[in-house]
N, C-alpha and C. Protein backbone atom coordinates (compact mmCIF):
# COMPACT_ATOMS: atom_id res chain seq x y z
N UNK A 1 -13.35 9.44 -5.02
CA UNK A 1 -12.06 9.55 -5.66
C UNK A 1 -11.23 8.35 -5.26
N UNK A 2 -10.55 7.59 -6.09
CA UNK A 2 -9.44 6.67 -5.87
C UNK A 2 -8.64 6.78 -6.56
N UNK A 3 -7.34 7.06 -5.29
CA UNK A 3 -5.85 7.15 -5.24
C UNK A 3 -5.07 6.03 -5.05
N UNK A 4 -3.74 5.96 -6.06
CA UNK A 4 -2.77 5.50 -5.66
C UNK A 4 -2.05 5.47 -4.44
N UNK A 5 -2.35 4.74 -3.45
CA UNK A 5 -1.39 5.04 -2.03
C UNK A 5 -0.30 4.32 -1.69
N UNK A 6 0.95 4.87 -1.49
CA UNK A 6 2.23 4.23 -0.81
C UNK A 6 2.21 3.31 0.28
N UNK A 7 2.76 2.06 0.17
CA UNK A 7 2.25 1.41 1.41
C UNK A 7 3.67 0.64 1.70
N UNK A 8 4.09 0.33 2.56
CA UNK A 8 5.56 -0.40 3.22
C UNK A 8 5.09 -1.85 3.51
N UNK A 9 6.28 -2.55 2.95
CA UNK A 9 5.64 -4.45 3.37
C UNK A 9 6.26 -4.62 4.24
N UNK A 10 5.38 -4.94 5.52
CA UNK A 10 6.08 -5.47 6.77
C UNK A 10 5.72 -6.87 6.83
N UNK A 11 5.32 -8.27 5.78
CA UNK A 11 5.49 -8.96 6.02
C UNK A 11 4.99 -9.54 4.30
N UNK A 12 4.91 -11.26 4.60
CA UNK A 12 4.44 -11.72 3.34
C UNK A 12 3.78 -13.04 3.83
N UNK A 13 2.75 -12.98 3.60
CA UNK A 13 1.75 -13.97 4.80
C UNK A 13 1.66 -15.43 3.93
N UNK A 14 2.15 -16.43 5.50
CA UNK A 14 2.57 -17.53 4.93
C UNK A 14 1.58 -18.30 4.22
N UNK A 15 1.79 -19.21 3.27
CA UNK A 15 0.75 -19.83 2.10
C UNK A 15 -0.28 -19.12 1.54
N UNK A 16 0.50 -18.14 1.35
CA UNK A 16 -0.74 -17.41 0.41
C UNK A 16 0.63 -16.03 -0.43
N UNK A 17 0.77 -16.81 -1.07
CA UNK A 17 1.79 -16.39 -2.20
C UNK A 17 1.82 -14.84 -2.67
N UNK A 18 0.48 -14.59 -2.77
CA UNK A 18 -0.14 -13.13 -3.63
C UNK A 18 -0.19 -12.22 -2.52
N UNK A 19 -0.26 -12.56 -1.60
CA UNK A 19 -0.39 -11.48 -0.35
C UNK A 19 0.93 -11.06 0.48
N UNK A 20 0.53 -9.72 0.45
CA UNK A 20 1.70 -9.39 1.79
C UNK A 20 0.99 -8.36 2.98
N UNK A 21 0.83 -7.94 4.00
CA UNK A 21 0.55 -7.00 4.65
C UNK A 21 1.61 -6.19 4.52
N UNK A 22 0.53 -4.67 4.47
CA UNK A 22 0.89 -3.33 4.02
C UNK A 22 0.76 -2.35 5.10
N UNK A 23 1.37 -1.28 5.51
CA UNK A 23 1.06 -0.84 6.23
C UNK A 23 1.31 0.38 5.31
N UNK A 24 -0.06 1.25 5.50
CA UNK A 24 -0.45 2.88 4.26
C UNK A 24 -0.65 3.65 6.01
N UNK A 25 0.11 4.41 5.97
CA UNK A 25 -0.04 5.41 6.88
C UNK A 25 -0.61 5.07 8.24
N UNK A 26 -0.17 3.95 9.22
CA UNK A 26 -0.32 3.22 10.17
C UNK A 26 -1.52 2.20 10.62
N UNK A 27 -2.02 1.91 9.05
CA UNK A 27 -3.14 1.14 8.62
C UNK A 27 -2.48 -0.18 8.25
N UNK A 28 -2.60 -1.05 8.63
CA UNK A 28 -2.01 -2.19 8.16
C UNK A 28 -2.94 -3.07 7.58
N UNK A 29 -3.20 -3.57 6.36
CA UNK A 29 -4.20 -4.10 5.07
C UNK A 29 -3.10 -5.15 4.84
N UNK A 30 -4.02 -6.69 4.56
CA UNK A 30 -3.54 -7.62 3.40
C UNK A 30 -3.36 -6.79 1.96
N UNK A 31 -2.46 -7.03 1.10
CA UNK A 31 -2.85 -6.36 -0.65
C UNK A 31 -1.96 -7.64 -1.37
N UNK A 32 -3.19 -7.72 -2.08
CA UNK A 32 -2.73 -7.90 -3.68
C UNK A 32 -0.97 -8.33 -4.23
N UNK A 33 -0.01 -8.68 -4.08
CA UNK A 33 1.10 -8.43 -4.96
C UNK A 33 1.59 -9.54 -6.23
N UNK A 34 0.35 -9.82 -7.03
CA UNK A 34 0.85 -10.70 -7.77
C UNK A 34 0.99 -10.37 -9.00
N UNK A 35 0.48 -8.76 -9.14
CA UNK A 35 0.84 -8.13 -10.49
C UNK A 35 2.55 -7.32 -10.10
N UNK A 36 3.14 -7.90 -9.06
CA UNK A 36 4.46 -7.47 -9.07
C UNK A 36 5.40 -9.27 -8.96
N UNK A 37 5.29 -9.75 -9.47
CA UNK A 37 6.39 -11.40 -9.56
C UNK A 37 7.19 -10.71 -9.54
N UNK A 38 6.89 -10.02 -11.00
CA UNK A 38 8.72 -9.95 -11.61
C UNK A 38 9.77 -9.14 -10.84
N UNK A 39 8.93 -8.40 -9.86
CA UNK A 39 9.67 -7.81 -8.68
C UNK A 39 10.43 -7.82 -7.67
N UNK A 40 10.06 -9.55 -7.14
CA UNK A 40 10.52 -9.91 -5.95
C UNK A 40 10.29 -8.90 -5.00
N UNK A 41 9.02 -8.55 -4.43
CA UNK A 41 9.33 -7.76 -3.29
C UNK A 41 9.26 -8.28 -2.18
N UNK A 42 9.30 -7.76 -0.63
CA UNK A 42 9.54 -8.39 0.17
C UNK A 42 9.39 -7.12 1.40
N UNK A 43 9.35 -7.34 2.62
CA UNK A 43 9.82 -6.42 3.92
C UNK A 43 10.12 -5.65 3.56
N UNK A 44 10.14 -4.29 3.46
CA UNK A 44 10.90 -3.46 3.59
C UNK A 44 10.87 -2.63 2.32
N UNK A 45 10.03 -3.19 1.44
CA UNK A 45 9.86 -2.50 0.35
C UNK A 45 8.45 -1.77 0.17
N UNK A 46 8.58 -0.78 -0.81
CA UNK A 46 8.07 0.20 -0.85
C UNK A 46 6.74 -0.28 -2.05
N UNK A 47 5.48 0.09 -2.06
CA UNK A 47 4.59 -0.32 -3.11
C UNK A 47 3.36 0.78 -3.65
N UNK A 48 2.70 1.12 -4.72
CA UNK A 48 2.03 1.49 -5.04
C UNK A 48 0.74 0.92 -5.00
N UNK A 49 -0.40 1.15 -4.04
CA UNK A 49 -1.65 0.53 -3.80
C UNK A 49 -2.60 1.09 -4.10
N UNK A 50 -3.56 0.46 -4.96
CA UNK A 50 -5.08 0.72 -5.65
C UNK A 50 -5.92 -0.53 -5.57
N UNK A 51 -7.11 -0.39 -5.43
CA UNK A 51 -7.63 -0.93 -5.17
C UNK A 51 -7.05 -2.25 -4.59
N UNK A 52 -6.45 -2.29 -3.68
CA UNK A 52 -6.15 -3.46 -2.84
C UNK A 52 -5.23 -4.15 -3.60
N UNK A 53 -4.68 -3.77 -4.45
CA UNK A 53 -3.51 -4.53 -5.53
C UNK A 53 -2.90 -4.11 -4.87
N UNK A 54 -1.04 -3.85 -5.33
CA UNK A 54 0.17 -3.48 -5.12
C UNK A 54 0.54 -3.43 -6.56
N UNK A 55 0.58 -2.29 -7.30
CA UNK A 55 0.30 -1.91 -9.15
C UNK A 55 2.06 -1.53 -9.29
N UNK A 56 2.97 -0.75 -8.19
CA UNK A 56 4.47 -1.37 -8.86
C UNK A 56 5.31 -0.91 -7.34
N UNK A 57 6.35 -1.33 -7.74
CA UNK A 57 7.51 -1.55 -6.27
C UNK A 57 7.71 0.22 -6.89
N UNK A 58 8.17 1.24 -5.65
CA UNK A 58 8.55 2.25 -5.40
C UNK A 58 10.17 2.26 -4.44
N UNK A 59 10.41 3.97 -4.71
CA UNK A 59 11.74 3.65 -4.04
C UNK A 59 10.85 4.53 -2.64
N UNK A 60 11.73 4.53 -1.14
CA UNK A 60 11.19 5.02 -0.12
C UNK A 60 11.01 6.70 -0.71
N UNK A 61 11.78 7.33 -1.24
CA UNK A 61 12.18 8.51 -1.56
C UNK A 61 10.81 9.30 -2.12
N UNK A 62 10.68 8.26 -3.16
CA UNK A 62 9.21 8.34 -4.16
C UNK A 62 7.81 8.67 -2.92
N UNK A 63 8.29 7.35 -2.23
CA UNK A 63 6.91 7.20 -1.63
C UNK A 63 6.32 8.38 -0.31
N UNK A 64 7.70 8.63 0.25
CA UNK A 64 7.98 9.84 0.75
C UNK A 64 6.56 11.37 0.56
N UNK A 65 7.65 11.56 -0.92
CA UNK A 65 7.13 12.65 -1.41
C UNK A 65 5.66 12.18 -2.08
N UNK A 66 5.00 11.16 -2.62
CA UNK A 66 3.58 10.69 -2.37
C UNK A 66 3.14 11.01 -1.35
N UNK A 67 3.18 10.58 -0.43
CA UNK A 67 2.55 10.85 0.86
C UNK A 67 2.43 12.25 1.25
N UNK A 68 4.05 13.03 1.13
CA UNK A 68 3.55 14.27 1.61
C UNK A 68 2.27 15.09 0.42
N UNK A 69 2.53 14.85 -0.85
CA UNK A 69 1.16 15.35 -1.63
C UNK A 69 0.08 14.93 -0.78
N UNK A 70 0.11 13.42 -0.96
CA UNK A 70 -1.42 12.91 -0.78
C UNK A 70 -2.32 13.63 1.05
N UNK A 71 -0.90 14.19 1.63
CA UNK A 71 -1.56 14.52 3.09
C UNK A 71 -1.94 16.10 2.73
N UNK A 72 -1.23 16.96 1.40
CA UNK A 72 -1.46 18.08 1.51
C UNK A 72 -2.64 18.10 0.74
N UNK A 73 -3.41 17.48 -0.16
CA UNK A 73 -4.61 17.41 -0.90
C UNK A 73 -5.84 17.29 0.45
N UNK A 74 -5.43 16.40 1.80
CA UNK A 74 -6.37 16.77 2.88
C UNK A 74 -7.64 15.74 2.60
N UNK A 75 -8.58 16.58 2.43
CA UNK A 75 -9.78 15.49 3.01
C UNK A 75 -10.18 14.02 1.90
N UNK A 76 -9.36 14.28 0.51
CA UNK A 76 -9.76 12.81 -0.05
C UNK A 76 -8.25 11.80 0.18
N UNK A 77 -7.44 12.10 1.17
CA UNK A 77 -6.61 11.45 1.58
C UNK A 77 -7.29 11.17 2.57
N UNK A 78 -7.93 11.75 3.62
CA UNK A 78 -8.32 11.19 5.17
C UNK A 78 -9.27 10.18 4.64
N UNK A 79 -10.03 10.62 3.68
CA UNK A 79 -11.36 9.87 3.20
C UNK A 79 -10.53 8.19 3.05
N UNK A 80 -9.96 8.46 2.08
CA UNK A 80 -9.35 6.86 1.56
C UNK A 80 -8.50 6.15 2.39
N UNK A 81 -7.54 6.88 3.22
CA UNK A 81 -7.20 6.26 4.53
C UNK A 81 -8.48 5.45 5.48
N UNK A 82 -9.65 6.28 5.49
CA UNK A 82 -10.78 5.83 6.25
C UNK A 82 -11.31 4.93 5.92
N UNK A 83 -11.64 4.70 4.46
CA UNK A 83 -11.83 3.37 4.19
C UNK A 83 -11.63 2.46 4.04
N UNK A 84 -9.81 2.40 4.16
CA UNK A 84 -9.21 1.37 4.23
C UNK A 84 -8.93 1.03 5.17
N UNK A 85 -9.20 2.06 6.60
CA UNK A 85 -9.18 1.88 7.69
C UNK A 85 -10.60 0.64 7.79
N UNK A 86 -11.58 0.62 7.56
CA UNK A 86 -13.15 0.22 7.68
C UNK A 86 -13.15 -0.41 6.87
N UNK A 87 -12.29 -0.99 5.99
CA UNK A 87 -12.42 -2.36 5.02
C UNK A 87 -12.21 -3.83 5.91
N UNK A 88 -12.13 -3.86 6.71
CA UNK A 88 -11.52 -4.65 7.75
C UNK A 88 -10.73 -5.67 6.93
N UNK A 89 -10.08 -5.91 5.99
CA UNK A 89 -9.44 -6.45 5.29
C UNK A 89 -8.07 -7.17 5.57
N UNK A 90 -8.09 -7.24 6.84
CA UNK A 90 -6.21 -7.24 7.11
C UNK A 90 -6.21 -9.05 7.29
């Protein structure tokens, strides 16, 4: 199964334009953000993550209540946390 997961930008990694590190539920991953330009996102903002993209800017509120679903659905949340845990991707 692959889910949309909420992820927080705690940074935007220098010379490399398309990337920011994400942190999805105390996993911190490089992703994707170049299908969001028109967004300007940055620190502190909130994102929708699939397959290693960042697919649109969220408000915290949104992402919130994502998360609490995605923790009450249980084992294909631990699952996809796990693999993004084991993508070593960061």
């Amino acid at each position: 199964m692959c889910l949309g997961i909420p992820g927080e930008i705690v940074e935007l990694l220098d010379g490399q334009p398309d990337l920011a590190r994400v942190d999805v539920s105390g996993v911190r991953r490089a992703v994707n953000i170049a299908l969001l330009e028109e967004e300007r996102v940055g620190p502190g903002d909130w994102v929708l993550i699939h397959v290693g993209f960042a697919m649109s800017k969220i408000d915290e509120a949104e992402a919130r209540a994502a998360l609490d679903f995605l923790e009450s659905i249980g084992q294909a949340y631990e699952d996809e946390i796990a693999a993004l845990r084991e993508s070593g991707t960061d």
